[in-house]
N, C-alpha and C. Protein backbone atom coordinates (compact mmCIF):
# COMPACT_ATOMS: atom_id res chain seq x y z
N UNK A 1 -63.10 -1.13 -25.15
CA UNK A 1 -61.73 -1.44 -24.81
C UNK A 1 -61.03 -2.04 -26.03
N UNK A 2 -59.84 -1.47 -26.29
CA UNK A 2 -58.70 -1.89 -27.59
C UNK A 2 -58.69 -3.62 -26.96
N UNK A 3 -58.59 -4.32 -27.85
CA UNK A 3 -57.94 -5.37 -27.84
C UNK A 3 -56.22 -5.35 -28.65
N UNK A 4 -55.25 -5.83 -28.24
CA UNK A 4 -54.02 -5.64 -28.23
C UNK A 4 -53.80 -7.18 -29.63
N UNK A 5 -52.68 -6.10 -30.70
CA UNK A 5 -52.54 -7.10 -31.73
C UNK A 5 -51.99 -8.85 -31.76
N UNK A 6 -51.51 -8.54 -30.27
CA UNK A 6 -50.86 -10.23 -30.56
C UNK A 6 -52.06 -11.07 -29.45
N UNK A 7 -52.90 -10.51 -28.49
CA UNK A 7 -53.73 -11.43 -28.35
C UNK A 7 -55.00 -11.91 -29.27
N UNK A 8 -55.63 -13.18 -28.93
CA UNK A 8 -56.65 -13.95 -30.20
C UNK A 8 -57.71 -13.33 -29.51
N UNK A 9 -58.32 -13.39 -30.47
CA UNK A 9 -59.83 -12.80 -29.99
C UNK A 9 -60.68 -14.12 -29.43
N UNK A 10 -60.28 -15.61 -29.32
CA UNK A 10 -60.53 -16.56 -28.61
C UNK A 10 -59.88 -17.71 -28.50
N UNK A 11 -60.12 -18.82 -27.55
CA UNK A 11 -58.92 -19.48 -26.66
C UNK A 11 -59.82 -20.52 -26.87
N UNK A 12 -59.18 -21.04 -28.20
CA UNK A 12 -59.05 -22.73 -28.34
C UNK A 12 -58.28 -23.77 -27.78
N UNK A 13 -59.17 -24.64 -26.59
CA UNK A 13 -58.53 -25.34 -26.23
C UNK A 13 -57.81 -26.33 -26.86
N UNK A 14 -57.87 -27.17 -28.27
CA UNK A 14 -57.18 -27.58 -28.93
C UNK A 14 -56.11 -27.59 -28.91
N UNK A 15 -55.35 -25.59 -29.03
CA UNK A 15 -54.36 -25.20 -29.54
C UNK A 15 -53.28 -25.14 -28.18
N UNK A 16 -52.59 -26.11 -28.41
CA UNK A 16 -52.06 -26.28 -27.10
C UNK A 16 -50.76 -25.26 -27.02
N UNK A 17 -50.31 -24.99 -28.10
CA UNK A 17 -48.88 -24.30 -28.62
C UNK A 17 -49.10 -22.43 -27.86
N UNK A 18 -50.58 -22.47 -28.30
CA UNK A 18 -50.85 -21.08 -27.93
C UNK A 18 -51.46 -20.85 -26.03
N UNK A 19 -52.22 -22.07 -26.28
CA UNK A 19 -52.85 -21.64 -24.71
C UNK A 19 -50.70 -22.22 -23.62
N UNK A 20 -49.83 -22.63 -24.11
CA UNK A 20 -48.96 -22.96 -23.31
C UNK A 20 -47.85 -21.85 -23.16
N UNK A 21 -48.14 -20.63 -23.99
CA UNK A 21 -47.67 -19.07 -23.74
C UNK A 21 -48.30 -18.35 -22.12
N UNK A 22 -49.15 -19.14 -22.01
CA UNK A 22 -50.12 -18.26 -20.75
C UNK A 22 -49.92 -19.51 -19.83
N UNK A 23 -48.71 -20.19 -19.81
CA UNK A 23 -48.76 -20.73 -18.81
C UNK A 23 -47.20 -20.78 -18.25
N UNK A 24 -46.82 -20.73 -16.60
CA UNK A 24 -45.36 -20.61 -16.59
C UNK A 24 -44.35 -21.37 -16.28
N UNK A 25 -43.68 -21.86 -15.77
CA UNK A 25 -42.72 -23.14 -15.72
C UNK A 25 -43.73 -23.89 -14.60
N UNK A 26 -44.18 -23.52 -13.58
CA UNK A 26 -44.70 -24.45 -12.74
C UNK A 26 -46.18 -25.21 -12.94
N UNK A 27 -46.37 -24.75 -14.05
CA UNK A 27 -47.33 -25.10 -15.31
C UNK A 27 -48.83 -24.12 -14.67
N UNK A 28 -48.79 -23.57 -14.07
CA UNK A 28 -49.94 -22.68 -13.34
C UNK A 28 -50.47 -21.63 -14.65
N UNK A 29 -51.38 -20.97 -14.54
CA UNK A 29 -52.39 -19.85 -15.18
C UNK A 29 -51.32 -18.50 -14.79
N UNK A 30 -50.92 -18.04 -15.89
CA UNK A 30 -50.38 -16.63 -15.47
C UNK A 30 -51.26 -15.82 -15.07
N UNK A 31 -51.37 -14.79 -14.34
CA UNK A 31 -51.86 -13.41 -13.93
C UNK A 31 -52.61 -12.80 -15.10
N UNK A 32 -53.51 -12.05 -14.43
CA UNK A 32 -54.01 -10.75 -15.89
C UNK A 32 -52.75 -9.93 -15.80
N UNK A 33 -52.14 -9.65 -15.01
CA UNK A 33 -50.81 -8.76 -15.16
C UNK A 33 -50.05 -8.87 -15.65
N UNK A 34 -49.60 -10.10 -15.92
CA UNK A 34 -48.99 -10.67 -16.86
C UNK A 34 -49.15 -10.81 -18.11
N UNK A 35 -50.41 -11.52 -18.34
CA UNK A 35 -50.73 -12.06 -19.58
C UNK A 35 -51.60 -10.15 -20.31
N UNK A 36 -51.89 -9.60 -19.56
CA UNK A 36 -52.55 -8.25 -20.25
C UNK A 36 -54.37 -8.84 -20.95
N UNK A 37 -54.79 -9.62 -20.42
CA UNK A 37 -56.58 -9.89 -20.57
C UNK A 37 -57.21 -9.41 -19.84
N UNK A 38 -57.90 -8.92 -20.91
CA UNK A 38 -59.28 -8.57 -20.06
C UNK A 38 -59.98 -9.58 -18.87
N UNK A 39 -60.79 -8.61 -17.95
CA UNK A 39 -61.03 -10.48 -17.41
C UNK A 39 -61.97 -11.32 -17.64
N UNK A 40 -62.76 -10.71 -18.96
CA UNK A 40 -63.18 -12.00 -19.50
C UNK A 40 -62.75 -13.16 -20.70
N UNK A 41 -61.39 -12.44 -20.80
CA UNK A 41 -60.48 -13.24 -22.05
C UNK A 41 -59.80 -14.16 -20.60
N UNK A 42 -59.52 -13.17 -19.82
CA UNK A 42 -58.65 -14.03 -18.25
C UNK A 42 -59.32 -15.38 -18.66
N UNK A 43 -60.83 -15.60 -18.26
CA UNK A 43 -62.24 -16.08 -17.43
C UNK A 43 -61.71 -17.21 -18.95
N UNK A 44 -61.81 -17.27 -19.66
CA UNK A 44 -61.86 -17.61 -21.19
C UNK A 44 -60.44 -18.89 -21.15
N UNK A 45 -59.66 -17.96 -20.97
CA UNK A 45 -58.26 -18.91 -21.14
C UNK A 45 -58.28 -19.96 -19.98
N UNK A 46 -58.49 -19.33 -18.56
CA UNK A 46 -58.65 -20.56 -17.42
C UNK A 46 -59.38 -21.52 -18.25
N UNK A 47 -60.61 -21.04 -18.55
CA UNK A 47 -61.66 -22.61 -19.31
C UNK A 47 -61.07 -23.73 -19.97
N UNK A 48 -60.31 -22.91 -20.72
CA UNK A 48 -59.58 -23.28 -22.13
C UNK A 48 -58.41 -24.08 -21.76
N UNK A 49 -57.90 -24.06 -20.98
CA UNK A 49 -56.76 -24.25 -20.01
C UNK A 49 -57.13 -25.77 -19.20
N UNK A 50 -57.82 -25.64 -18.85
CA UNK A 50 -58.46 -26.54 -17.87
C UNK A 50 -59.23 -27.55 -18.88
N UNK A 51 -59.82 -27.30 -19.73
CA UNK A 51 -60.17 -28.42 -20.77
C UNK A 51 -58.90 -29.07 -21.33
N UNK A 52 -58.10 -28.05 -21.52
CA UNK A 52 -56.87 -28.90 -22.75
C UNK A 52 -55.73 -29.74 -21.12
N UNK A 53 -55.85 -29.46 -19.91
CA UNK A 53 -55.28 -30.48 -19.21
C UNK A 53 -56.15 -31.77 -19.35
N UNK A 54 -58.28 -31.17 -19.28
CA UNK A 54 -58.98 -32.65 -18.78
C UNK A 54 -58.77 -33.74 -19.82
N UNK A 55 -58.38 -33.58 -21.64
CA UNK A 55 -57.86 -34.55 -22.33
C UNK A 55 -56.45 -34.20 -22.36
N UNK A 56 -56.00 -34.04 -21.07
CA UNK A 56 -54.14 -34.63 -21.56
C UNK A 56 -53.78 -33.73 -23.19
N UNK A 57 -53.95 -32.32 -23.22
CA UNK A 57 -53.26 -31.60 -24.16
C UNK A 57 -51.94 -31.08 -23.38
N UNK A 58 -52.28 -30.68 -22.37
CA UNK A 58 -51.46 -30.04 -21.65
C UNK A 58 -51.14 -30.55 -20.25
N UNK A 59 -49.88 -30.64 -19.37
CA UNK A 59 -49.90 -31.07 -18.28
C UNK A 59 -50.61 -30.05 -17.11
N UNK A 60 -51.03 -30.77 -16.13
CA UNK A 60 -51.43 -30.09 -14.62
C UNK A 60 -50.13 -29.36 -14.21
N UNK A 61 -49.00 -30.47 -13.89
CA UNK A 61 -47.71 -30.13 -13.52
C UNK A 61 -46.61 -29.84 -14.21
N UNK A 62 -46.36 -28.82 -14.42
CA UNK A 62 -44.40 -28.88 -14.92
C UNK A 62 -43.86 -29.91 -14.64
N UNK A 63 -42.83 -30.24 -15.25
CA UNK A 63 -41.65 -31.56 -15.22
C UNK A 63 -40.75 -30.84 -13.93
């Protein structure tokens, strides 16, 4: 399977700037339909996602 030029080939939770593209105003996990991942890049970003809320990178909730 092609991997597509503007997704990373992995999901640093660190990078809060990037994992907060895959997320939508109500601060939730976009869709694979949306976001276009495979579902183990999907499987990848939830992780990634969910670490960068457990140290406060990112909020649980939208404002």
């Amino acid at each position: 399977m092609k991997r597509r030029s503007n997704q990373p080939k992995y999901f640093n939770y660190k990078d809060e700037k990037m994992l907060s593209r895959y997320i939508d105003s109500y601060g939730q996990i976009e869709s694979r339909g949306k976001t276009g991942l495979s579902a183990k890049m999907q499987r990848q970003l939830a992780v990634a996602v969910k670490r960068a809320r457990h140290i406060a990178l990112l909020p649980f909730v939208a404002r």
